[in-house]
Protein backbone atom coordinates (compact mmCIF):
# COMPACT_ATOMS: atom_id res chain seq x y z
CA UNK A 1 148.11 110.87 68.60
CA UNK A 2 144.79 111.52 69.97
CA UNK A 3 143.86 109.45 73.73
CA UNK A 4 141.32 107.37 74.14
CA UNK A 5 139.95 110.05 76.58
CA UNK A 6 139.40 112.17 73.62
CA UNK A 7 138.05 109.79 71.25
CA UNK A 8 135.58 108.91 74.05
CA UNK A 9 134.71 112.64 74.59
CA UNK A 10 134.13 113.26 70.90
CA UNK A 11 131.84 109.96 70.21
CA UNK A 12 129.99 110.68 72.96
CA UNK A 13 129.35 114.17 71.73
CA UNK A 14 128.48 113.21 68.48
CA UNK A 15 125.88 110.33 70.09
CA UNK A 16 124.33 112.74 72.32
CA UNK A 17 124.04 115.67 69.86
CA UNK A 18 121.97 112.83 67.71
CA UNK A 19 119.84 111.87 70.62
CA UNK A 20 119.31 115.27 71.09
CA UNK A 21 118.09 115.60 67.78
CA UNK A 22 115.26 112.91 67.97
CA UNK A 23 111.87 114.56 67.94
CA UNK A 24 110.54 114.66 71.48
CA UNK A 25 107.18 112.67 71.00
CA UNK A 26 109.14 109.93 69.00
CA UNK A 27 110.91 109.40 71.73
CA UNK A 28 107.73 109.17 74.04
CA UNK A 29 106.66 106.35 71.87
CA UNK A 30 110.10 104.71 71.68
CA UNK A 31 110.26 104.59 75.51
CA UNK A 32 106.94 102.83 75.56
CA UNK A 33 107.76 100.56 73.14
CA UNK A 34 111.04 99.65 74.55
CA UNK A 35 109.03 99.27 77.93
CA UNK A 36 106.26 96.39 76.10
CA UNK A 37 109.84 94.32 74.91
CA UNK A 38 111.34 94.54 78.30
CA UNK A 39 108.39 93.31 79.79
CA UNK A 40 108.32 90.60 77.26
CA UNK A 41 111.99 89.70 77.05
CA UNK A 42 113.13 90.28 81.21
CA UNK A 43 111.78 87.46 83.35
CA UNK A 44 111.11 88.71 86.61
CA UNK A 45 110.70 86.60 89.85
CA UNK A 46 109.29 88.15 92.46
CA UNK A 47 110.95 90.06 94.38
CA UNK A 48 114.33 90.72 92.09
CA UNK A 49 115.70 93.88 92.59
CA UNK A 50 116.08 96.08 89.10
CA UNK A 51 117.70 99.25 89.10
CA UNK A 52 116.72 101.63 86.21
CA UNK A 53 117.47 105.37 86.52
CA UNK A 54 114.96 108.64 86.53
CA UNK A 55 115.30 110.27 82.84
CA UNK A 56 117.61 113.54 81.90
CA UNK A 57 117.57 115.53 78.71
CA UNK A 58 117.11 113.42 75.96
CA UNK A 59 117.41 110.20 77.73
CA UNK A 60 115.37 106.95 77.28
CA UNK A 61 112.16 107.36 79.62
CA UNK A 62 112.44 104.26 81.60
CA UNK A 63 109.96 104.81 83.90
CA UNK A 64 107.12 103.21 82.30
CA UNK A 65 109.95 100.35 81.54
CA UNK A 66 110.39 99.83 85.61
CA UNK A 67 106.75 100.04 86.06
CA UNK A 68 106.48 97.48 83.81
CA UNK A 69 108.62 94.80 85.68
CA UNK A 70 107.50 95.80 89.17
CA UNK A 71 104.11 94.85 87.51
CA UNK A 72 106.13 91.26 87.32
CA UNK A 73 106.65 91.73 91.27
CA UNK A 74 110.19 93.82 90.22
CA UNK A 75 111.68 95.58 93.47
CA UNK A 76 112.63 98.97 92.08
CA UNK A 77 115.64 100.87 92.92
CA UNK A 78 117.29 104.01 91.58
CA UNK A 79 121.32 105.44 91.81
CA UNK A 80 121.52 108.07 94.96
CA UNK A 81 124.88 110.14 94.26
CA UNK A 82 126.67 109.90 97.33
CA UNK A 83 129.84 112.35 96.46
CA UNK A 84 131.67 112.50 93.28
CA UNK A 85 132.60 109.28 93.08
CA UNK A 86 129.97 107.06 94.54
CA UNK A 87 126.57 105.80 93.80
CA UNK A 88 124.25 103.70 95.90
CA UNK A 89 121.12 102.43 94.66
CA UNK A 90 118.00 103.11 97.03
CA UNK A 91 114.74 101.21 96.85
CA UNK A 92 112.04 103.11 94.83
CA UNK A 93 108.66 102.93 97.12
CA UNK A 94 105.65 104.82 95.82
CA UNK A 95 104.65 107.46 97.56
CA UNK A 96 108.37 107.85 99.61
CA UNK A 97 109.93 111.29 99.05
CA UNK A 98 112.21 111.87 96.20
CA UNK A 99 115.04 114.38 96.19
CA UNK A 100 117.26 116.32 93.75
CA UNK A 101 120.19 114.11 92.78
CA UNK A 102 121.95 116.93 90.76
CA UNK A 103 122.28 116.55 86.53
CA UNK A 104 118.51 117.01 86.16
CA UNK A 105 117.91 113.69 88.09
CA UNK A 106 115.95 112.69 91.04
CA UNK A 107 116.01 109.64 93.50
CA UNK A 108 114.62 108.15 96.55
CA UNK A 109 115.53 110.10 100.04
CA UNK A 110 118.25 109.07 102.12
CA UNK A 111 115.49 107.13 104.12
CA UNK A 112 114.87 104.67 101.73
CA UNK A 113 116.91 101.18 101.98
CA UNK A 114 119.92 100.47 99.81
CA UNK A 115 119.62 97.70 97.73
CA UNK A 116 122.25 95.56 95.31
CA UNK A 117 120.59 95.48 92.31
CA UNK A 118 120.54 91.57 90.02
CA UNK A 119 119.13 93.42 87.21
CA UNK A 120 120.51 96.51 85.84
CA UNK A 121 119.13 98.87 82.96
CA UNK A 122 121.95 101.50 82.48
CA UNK A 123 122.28 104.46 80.75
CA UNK A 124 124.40 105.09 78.70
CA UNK A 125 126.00 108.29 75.96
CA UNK A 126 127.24 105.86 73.56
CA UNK A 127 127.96 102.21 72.51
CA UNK A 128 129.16 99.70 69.90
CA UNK A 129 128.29 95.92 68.59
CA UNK A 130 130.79 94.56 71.42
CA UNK A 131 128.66 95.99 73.99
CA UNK A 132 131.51 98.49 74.92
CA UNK A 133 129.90 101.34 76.16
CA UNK A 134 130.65 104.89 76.68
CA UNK A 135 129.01 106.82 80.30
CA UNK A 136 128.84 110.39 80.50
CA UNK A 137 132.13 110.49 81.76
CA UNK A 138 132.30 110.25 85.59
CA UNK A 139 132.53 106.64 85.93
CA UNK A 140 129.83 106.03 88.16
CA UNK A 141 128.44 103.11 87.33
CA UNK A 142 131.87 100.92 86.59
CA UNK A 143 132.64 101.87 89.72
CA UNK A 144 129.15 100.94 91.25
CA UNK A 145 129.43 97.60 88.86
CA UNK A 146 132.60 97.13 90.16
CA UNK A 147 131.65 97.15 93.53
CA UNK A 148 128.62 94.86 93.32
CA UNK A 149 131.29 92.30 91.72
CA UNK A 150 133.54 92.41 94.27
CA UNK A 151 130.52 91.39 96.78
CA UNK A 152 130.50 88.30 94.55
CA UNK A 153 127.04 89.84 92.61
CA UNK A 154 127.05 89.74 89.21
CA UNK A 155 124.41 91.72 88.05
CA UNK A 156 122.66 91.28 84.44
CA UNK A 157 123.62 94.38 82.58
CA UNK A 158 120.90 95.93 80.46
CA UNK A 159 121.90 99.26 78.62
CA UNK A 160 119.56 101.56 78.02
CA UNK A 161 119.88 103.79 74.31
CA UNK A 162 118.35 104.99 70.95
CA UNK A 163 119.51 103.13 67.75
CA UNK A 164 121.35 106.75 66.61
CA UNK A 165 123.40 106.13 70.20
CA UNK A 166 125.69 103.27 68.49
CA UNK A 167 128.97 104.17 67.26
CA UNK A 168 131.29 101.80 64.79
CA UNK A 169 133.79 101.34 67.78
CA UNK A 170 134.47 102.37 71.42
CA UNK A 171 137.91 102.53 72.67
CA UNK A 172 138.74 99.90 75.60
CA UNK A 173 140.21 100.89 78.31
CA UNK A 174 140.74 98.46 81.12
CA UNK A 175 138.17 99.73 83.76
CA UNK A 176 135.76 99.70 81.06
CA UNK A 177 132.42 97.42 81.94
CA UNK A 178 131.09 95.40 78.84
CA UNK A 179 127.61 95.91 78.42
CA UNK A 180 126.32 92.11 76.86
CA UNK A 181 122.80 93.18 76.59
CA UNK A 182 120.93 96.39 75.18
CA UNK A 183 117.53 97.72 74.54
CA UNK A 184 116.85 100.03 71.83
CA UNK A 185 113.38 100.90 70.03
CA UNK A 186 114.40 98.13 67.74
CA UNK A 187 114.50 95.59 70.35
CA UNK A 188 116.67 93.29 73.13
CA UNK A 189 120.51 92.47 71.33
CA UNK A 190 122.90 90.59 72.75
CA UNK A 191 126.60 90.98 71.73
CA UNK A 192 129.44 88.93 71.36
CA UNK A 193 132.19 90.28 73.64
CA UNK A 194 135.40 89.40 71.89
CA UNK A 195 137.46 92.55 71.80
């Protein structure tokens, strides 16, 4: 019998190899679309804190998304990869030096304060109409998630993905985060998160 590991592993290759496959200017216009609904459909107050994540390969841009909230008076942060297990999320200042995070990623200097995101748009290889997503494998950010609940924060999950991302089911598994929200080019959804 196959593991969920596996399963995992080959739905998340078959998601990526799709996003892969988008043309590269589509998904220009995708991310600026998907930027115009989050600023439309994420109330900001001032000052909440949003972490969003700097692009890799075929990713969702959502830089011009986070621009578009700290326009709303959104303070920006981004995941600093601490070791293999750990990520922190630093404050994204304009102007402050960035530095190589590893993967193809970049993200504020070790300088820059660390903040607990209450808003946060995360990426994601792979997901399904429960909101059960699949990461890219290191567990990062349900361990990050994890964290930020265990501080008594409960931050509003936003995933980040193209339409061809979403797969008829993910395996749970019980570290798994649910996901209840996620914008795609065709807009905000919200899932139901009966298993």
């Amino acid at each position: 019998m196959t593991s969920h590991r596996e399963i995992k592993k080959q739905l998340r290759k078959q998601a990526l190899a799709r996003r892969d496959a988008l043309d590269q200017f589509w998904r220009i216009e995708a991310s600026l679309e998907m930027a115009e609904t989050a600023r439309d459909h994420v109330p900001i107050e001032p000052g909440t804190i949003v972490s969003g994540f700097w692009p890799m390969r075929s990713e969702v841009d959502v830089r011009p998304m986070m621009f578009a909230l700290r326009e709303h008076g959104a303070r920006l942060c981004l995941p600093a990869i601490l070791d293999k297990h750990t990520i922190v999320f630093r404050e994204l200042v304009r102007g402050a030096p960035m530095v190589d995070m590893g993967f193809g990623t970049v993200g504020p200097h070790e300088e820059a304060a660390v903040l607990d995101p209450e808003i946060m748009l995360v990426p994601l290889a792979a997901f399904d109409a429960r909101g059960h997503r699949i990461g890219y494998g290191a567990g990062y950010y349900d361990r990050a998630i994890s964290k930020l609940q265990d501080k008594g924060i409960e931050p509003r999950l936003i995933g980040i993905a193209f339409d061809c991302q979403e797969v008829e089911r993910v395996p749970d598994e019980n570290h798994d985060v649910i996901i209840p929200e996620i914008l795609t080019e065709s807009g905000l959804r919200r899932f139901t998160t009966e298993l």
